[in-house]
C-alpha atoms as a PDB file:
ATOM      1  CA  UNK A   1      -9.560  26.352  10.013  1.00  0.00           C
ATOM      2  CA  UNK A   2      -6.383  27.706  11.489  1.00  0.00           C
ATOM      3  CA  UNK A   3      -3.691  26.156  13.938  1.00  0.00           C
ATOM      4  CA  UNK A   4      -0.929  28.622  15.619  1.00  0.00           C
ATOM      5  CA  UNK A   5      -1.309  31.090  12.610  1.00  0.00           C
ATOM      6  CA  UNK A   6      -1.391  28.750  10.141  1.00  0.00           C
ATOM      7  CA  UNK A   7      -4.519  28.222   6.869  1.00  0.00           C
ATOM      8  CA  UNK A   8      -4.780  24.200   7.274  1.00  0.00           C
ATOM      9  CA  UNK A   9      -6.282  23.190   3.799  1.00  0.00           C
ATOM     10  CA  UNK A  10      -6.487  20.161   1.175  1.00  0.00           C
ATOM     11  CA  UNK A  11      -5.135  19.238  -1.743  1.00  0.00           C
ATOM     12  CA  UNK A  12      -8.186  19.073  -4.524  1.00  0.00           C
ATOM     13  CA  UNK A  13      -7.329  15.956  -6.191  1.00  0.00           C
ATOM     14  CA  UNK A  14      -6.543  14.254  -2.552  1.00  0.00           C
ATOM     15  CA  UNK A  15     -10.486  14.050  -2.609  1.00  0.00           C
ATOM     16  CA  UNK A  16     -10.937  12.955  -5.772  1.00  0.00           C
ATOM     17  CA  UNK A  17     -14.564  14.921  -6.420  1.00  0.00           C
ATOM     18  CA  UNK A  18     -16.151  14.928 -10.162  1.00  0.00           C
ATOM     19  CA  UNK A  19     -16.885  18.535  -9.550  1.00  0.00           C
ATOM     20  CA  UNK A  20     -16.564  21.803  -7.443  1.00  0.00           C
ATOM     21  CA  UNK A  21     -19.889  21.351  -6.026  1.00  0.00           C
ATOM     22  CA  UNK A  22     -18.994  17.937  -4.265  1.00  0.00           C
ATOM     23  CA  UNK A  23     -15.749  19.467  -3.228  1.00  0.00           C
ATOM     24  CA  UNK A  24     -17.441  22.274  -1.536  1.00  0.00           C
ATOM     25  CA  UNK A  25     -19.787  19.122   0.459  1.00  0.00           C
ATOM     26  CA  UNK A  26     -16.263  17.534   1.109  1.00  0.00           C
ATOM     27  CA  UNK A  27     -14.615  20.581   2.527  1.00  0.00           C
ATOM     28  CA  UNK A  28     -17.538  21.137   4.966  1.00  0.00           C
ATOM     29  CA  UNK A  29     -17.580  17.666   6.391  1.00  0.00           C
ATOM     30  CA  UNK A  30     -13.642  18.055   7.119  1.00  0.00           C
ATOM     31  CA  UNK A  31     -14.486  21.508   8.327  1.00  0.00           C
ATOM     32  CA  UNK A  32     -12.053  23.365   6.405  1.00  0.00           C
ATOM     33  CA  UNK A  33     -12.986  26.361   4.248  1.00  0.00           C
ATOM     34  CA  UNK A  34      -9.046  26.431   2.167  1.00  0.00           C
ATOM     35  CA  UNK A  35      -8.199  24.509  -0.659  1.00  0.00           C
ATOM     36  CA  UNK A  36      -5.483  23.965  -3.174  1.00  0.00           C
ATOM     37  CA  UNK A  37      -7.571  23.852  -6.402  1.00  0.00           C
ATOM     38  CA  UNK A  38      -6.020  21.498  -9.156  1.00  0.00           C
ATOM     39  CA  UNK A  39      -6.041  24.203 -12.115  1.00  0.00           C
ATOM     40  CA  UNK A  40      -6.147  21.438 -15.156  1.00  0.00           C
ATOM     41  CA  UNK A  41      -9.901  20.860 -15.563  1.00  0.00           C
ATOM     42  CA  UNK A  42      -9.870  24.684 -15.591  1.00  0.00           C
ATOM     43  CA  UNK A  43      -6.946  24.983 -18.609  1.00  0.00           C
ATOM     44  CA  UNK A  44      -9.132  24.866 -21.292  1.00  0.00           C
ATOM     45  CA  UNK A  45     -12.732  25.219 -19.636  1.00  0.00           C
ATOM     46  CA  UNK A  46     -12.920  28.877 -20.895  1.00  0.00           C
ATOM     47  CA  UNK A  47     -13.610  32.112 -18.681  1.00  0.00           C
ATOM     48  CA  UNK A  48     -17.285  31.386 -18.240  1.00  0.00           C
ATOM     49  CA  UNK A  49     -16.661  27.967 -16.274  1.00  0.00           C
ATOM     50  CA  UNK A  50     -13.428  29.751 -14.338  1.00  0.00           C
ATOM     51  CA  UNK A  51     -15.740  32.631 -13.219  1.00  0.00           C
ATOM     52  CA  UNK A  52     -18.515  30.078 -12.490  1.00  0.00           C
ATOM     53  CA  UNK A  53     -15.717  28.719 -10.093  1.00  0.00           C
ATOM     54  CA  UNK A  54     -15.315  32.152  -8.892  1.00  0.00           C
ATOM     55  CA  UNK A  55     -18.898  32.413  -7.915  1.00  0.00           C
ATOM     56  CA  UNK A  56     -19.232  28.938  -6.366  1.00  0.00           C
ATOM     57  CA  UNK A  57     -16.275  29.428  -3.821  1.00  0.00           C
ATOM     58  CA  UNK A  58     -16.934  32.893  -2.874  1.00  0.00           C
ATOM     59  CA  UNK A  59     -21.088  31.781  -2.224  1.00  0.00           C
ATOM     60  CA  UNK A  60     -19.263  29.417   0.235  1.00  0.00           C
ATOM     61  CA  UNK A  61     -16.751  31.288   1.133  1.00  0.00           C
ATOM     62  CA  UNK A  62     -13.907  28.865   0.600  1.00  0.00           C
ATOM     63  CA  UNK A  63     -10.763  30.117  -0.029  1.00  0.00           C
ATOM     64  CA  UNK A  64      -7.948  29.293  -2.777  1.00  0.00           C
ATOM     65  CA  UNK A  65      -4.485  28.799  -1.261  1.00  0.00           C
ATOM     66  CA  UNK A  66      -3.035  28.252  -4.548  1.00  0.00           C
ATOM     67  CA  UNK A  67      -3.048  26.270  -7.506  1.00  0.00           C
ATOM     68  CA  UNK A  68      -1.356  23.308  -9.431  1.00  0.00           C
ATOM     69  CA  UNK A  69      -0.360  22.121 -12.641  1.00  0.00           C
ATOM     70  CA  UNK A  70       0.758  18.701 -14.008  1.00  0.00           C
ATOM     71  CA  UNK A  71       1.297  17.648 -17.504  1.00  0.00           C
ATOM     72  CA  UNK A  72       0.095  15.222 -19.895  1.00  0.00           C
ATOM     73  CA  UNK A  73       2.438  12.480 -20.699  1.00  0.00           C
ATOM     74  CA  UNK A  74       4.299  12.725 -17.328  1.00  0.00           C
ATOM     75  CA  UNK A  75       4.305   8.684 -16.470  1.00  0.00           C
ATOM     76  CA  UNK A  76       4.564   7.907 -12.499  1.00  0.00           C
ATOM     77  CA  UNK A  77       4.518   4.286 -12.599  1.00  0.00           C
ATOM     78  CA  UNK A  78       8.448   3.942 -11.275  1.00  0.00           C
ATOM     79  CA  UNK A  79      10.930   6.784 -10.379  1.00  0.00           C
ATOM     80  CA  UNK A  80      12.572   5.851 -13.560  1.00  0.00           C
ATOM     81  CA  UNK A  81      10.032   6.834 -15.774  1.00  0.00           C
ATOM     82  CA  UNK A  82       8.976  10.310 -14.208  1.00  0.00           C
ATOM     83  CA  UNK A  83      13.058  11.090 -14.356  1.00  0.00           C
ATOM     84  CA  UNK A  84      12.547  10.930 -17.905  1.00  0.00           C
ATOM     85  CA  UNK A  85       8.910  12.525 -18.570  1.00  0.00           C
ATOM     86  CA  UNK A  86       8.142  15.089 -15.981  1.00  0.00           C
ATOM     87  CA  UNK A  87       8.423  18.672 -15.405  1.00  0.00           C
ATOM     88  CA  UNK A  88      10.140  21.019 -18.190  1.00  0.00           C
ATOM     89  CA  UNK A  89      12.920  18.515 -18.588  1.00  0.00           C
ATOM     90  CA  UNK A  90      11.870  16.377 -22.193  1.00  0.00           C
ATOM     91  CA  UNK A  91      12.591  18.639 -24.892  1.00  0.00           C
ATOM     92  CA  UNK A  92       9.989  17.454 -27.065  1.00  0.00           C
ATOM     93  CA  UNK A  93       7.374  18.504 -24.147  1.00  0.00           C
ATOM     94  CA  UNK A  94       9.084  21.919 -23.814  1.00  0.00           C
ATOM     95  CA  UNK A  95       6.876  24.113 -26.190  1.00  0.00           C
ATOM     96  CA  UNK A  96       3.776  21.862 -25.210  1.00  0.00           C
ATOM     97  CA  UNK A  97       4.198  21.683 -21.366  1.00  0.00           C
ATOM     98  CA  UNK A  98       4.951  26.089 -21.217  1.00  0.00           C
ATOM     99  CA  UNK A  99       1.975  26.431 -23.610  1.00  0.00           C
ATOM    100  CA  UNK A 100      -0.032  24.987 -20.939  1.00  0.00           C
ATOM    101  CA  UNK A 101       1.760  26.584 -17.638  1.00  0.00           C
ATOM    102  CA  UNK A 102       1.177  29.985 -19.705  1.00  0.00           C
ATOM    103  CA  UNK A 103      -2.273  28.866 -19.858  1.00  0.00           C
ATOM    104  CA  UNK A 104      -2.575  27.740 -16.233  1.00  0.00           C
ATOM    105  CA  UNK A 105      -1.131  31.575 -15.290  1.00  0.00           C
ATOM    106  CA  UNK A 106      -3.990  32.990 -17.079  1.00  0.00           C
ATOM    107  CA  UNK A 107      -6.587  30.828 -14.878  1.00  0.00           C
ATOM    108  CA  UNK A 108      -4.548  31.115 -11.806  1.00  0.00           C
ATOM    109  CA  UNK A 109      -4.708  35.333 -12.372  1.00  0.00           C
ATOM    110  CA  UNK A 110      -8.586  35.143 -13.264  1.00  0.00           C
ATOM    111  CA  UNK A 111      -8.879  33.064  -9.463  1.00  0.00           C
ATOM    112  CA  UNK A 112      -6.669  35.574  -8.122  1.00  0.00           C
ATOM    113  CA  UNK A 113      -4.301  33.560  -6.859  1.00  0.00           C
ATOM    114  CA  UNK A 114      -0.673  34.428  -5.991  1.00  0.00           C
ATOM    115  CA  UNK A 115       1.256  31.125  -5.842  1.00  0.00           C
ATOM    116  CA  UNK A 116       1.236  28.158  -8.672  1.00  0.00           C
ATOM    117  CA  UNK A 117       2.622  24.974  -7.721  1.00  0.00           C
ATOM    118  CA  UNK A 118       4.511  22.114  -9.977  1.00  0.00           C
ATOM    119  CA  UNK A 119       6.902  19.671 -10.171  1.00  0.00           C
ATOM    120  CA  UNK A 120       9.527  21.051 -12.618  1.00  0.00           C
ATOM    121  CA  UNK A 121      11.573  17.848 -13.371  1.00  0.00           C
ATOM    122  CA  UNK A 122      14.293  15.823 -12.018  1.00  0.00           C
ATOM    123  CA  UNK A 123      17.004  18.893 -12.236  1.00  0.00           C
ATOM    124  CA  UNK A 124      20.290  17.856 -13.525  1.00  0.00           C
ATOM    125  CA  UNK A 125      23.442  17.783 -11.949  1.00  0.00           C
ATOM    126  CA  UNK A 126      25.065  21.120 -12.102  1.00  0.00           C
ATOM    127  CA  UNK A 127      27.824  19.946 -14.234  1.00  0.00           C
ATOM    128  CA  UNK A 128      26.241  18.275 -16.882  1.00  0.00           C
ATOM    129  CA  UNK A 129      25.484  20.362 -19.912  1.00  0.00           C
ATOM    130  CA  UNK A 130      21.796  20.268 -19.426  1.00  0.00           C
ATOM    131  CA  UNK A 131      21.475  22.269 -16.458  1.00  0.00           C
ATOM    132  CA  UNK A 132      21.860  25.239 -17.968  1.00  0.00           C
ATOM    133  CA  UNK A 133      18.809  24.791 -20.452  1.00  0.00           C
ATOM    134  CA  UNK A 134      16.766  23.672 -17.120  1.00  0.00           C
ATOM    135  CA  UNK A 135      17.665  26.681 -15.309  1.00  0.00           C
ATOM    136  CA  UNK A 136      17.047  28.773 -18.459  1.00  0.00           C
ATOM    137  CA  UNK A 137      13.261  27.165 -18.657  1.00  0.00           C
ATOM    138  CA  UNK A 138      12.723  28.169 -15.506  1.00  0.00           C
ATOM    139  CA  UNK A 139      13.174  31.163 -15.409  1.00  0.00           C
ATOM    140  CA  UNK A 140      11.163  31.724 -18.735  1.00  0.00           C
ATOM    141  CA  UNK A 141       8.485  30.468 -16.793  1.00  0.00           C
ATOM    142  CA  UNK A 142       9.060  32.508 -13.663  1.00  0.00           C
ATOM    143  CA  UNK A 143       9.152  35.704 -15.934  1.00  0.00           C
ATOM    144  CA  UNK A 144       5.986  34.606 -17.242  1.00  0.00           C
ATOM    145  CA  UNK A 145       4.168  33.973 -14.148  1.00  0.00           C
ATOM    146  CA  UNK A 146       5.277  37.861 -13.188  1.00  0.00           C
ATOM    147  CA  UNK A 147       3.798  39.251 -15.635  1.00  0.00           C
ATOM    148  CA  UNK A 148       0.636  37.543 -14.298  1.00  0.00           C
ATOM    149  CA  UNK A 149       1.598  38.417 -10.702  1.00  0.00           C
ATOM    150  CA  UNK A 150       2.405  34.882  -9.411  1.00  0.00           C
ATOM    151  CA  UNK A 151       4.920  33.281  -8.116  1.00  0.00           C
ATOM    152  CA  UNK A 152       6.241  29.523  -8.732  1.00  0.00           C
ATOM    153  CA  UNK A 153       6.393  27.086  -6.293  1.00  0.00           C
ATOM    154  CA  UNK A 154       8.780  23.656  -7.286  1.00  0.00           C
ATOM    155  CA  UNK A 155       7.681  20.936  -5.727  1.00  0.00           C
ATOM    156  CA  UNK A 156      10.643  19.420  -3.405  1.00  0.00           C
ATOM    157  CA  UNK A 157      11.393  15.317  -3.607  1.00  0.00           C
ATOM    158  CA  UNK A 158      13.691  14.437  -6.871  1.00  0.00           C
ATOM    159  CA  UNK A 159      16.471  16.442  -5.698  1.00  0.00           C
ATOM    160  CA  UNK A 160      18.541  16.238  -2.374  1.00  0.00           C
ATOM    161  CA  UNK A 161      17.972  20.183  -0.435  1.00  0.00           C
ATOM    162  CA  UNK A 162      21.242  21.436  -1.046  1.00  0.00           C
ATOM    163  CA  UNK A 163      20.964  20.553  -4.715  1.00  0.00           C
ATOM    164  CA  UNK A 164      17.305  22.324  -4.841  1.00  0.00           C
ATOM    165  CA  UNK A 165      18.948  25.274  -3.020  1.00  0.00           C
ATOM    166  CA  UNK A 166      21.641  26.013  -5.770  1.00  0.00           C
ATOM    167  CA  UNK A 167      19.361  25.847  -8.360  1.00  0.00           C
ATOM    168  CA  UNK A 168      17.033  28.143  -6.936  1.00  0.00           C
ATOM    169  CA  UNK A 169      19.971  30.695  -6.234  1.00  0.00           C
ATOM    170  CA  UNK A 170      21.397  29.685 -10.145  1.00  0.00           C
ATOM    171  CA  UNK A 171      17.915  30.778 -11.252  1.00  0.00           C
ATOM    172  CA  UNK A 172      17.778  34.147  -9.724  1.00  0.00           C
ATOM    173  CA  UNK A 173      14.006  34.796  -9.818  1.00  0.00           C
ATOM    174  CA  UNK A 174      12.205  36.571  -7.011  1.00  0.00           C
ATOM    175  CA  UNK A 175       9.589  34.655  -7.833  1.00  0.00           C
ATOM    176  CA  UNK A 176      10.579  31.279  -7.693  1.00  0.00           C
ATOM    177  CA  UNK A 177      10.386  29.811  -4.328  1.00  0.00           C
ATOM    178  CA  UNK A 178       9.428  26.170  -2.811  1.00  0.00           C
ATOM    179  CA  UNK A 179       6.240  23.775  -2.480  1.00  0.00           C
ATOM    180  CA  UNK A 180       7.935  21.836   0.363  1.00  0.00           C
ATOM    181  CA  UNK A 181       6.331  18.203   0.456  1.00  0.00           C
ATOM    182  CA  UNK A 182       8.012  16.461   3.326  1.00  0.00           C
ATOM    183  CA  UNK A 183       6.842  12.746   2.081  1.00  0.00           C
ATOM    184  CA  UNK A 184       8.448  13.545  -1.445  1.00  0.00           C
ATOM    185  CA  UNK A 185      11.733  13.916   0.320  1.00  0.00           C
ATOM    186  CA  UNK A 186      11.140   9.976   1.368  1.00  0.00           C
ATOM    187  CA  UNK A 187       9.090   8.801  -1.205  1.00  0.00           C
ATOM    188  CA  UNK A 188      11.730   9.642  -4.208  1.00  0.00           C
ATOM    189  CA  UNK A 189      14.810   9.078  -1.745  1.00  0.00           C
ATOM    190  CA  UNK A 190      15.933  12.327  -1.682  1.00  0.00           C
ATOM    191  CA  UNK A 191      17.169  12.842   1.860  1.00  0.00           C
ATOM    192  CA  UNK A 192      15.432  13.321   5.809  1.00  0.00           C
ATOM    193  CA  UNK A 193      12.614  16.163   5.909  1.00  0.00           C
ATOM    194  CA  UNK A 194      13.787  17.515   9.023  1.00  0.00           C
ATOM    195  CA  UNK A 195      17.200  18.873   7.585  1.00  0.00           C
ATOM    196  CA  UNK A 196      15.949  19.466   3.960  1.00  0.00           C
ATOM    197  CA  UNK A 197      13.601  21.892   6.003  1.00  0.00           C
ATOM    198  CA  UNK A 198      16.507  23.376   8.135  1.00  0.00           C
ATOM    199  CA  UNK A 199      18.816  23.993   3.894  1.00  0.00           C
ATOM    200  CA  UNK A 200      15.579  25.543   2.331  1.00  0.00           C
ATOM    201  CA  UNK A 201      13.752  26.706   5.339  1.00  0.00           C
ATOM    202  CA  UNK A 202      13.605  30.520   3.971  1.00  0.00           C
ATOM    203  CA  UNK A 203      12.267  29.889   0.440  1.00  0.00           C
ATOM    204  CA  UNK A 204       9.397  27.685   1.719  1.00  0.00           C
ATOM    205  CA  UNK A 205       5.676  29.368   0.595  1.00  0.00           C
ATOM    206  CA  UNK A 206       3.731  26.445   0.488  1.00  0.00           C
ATOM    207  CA  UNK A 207       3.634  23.210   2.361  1.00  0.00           C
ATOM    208  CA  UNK A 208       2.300  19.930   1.583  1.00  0.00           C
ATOM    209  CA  UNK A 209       1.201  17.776   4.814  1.00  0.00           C
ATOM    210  CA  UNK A 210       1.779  14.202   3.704  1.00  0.00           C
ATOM    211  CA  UNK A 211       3.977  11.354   5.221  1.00  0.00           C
ATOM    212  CA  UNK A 212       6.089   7.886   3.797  1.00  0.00           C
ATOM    213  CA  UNK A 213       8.141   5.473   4.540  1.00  0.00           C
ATOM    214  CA  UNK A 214      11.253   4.966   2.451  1.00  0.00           C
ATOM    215  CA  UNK A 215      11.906   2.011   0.392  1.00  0.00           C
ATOM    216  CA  UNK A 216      14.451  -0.273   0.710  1.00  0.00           C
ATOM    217  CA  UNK A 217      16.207   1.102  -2.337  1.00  0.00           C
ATOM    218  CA  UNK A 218      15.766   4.604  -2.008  1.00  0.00           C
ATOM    219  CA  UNK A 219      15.941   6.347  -5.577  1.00  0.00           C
ATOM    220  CA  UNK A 220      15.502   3.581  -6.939  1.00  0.00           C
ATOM    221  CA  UNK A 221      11.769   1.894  -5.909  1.00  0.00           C
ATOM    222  CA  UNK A 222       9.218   3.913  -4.658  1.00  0.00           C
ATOM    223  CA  UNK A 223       8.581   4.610  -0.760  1.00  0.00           C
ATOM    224  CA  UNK A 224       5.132   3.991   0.346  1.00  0.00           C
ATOM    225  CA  UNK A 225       2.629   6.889   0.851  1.00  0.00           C
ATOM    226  CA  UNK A 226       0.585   6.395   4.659  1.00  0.00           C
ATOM    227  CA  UNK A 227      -1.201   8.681   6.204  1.00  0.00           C
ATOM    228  CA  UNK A 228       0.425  11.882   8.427  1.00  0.00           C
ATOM    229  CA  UNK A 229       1.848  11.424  11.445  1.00  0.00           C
ATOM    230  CA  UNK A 230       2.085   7.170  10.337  1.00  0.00           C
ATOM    231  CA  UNK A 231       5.041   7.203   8.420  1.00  0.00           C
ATOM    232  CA  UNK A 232       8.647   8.246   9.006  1.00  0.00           C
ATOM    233  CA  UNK A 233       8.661  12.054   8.060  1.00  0.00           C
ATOM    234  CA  UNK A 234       8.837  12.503  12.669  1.00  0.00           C
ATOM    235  CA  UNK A 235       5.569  15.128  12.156  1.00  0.00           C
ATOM    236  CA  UNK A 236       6.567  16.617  15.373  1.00  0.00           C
ATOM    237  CA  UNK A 237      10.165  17.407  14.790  1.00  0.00           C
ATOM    238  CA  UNK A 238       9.120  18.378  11.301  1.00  0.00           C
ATOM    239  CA  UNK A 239       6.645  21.016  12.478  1.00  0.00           C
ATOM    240  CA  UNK A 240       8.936  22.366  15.174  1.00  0.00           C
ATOM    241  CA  UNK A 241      11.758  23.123  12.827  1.00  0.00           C
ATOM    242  CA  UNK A 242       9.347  24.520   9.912  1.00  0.00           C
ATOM    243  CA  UNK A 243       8.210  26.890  13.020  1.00  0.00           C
ATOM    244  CA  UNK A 244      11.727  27.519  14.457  1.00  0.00           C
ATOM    245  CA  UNK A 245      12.455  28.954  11.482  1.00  0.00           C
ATOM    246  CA  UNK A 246       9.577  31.685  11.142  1.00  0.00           C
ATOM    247  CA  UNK A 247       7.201  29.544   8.449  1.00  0.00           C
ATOM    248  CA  UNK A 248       3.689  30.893   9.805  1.00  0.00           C
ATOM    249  CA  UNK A 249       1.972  29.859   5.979  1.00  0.00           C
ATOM    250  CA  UNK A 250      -0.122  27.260   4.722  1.00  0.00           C
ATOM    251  CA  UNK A 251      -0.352  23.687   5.511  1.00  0.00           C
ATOM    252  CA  UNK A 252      -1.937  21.389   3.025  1.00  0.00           C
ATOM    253  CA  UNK A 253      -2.821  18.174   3.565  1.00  0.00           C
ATOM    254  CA  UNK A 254      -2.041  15.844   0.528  1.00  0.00           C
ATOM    255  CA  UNK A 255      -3.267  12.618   0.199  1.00  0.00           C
ATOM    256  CA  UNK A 256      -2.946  10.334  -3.046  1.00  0.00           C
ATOM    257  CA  UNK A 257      -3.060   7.164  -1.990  1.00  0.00           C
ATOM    258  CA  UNK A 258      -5.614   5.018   0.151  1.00  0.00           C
ATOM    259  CA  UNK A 259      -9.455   4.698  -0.887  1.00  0.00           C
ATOM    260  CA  UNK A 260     -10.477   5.885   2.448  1.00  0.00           C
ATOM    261  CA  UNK A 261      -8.952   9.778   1.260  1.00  0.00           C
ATOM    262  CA  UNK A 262     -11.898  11.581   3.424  1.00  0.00           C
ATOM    263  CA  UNK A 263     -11.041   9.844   6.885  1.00  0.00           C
ATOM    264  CA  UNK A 264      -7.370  10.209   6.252  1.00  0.00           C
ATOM    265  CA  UNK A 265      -7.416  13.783   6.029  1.00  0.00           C
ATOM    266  CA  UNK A 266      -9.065  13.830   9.038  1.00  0.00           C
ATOM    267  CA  UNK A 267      -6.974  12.192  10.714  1.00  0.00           C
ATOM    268  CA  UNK A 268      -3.686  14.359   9.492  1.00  0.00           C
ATOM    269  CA  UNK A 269      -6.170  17.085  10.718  1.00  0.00           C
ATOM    270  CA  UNK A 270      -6.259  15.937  14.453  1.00  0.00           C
ATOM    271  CA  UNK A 271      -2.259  15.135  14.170  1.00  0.00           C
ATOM    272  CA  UNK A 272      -1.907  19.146  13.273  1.00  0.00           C
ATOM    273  CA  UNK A 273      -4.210  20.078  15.886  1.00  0.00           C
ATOM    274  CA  UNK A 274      -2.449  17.747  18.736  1.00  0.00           C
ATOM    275  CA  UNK A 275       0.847  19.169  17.826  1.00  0.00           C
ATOM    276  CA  UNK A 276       0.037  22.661  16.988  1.00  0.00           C
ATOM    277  CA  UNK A 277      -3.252  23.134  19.769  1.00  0.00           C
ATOM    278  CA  UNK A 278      -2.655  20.598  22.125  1.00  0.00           C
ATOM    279  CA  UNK A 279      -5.191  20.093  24.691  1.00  0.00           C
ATOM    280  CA  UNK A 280      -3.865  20.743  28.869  1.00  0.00           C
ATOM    281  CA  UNK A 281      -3.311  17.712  30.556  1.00  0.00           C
ATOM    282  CA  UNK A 282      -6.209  16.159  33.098  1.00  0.00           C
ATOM    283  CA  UNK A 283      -4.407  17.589  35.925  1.00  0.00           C
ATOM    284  CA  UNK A 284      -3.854  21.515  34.904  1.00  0.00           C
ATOM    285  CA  UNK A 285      -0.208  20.657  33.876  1.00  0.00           C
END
C-alpha cells in the first residue's frame, strides 16, 4: 500500500505471529505487502532459515522496510528500569549486546536490507563523563553496520529532540540517522511530537505510526499506548509537518499494546488514508 508517496507497513512483533507464514496471512488481511521484520528470531537461526525467509517473502512478494534489534536483559516494566538496562548504555552488556547487533548486521545484509533500527539507551547528559563512552559505542556500531552497508536508525523517546540532535552531530556518522516514534516522545515524557519533528526533521529515515497519552508524571510513570489518531500525538499536525519538511519515506504502524493488535492497525490504516487520501466531499467541494 502507498499514501502520497509514502510505503505504509507494520511493525512484525505489533502482530504478534509464531511464524513468517502467519505473518504473511496477517499482512494480506490488512492489505499491506511492507513490513518491518523483527531480526531476533533470525540472530542465531543460521543462513538456511534466513534464506528460507528470503524465499517466503519474495513468493509473496512482501517487502522488508527494515529491521530491528532489542536485547536480552533490557527490563521495560517502569522508565526507571529501562534507564538502567537498555541500549549500549550497561557496561557489563557492552561486549554482549554489540556481539549480537554485529550479528543482527550480518542477517540484516543477507535480507538485503539498508536500515536497522534500535533503541540505543537513555543517552547521558553531555556533561557527564559518560557521554563520551556512549557516543564512542555508537559509532563503533555505525562503523560496523558500514561495512555491512546499513545504516542505524535510534529510536527517538528517552531523550528531549534537541538533546537527540547533538548527539547525532557529536557522533559524526553518515550513517546514523533517526527511527522517529512520535508516541515514544509521550510515552517516556520526552517532549511534543510536533516540534521534536520540526529539531530532527532532516535525519528522519524511518517512522513509527503509533500514538499516547502522557502520564501525569511525565519521565517518571509511563504514558499509556492507544491506538493512532486516539491519543495526543495531533496525527494531523504531525503528518503535515513530517511532510512540510520533505519526509516522503516509510510509515510504520506500531502497535504493542491492546489484544485486539489486527483491528487496531486497521484502524491507524484508515486514519493515514483520511489524512493523506482524503475522500471529496458529497457536494464536489
Amino acid at each position: 500500500m502507498e499514501l502520497a508517496d509514502h510505503v505504509i507497513g507494520v511493525c512484525s512483533w505489533s502482530l504478534r505471529c509464531a511464524s513468517n507464514e502467519e505473518l504473511v496471512g496477517a499482512l494480506k488481511k490488512l492489505r499491506l505487502n511492507h513490513v518491518q521484520l523483527a531480526l531476533g528470531p533470525l540472530v542465531d537461526a543460521g543462513v538456511p532459515a534466513v534464506d528460507e525467509t528470503i524465499k517466503l517473502f519474495e513468493k509473496e512478494q512482501i517487502t522488508l522496510t527494515s529491521g530491528m534489534i532489542g536485547f536480552p536483559g533490557e527490563d521495560y516494566s517502569t522508565i526507571a528500569s529501562i534507564r538502567g538496562t537498555g541500549g549500549f548504555v550497561p557496561d557489563s552488556k557492552w561486549d554482549q549486546r554489540r556481539a549480537i547487533a554485529e550479528k543482527a548486521a550480518k542477517v540484516a545484509h543477507r535480507l538485503r536490507l539498508a536500515v536497522l533500527t534500535t533503541h540505543i539507551g537513555f543517552v547521558p547528559s553531555s556533561n557527564e563523563p559518560s557521554y563520551a563512552t556512549m557516543v564512542q559505542r555508537v559509532r563503533e556500531i555505525a562503523d560496523m553496520f558500514k561495512e555491512h552497508g546499513l545504516t542505524l536508525a535510534m529510536e527517538t523517546g528517552q531523550e528531549a529532540a534537541s538533546e537527540l540532535l547533538q548527539f547525532i552531530n557529536d557522533v559524526a556518522r553518515p550513517n546514523v540517522c533517526v527511527n522517529f516514534d512520535p508516541a515514544n516522545m509521550l510515552l517516556y515524557g520526552a517532549g511534543n511530537p510536533v516540534d521534536a519533528v520540526r529539531i530532527l526533521g532532516r535525519h528522519v529515515r524511518q517512522v513509527h505510526i503509533k500514538d499516547a497519552i502522557c502520564s501525569d508524571k511525565p519521565g517518571v510513570n509511563w504514558g499509556e499506548e492507544v491506538p493512532f489518531g486516539k491519543g495526543q500525538v495531533n496525527a494531523q499536525a504531525f503528518l503535515t509537518t513530517l511532510r512540510s519538511g520533505g519526509y516522503r519515506g516509510p510509515l510504520v504502524i506500531e502497535r504493542e499494546a491492546g489484544n485486539n493488535r489486527l483491528a487496531d492497525v486497521q484502524h491507524a490504516i484508515g486514519v493515514l488514508e483520511d489524512i493523506l487520501q482524503p475522500r471529496p466531499s458529497a457536494d464536489g467541494e
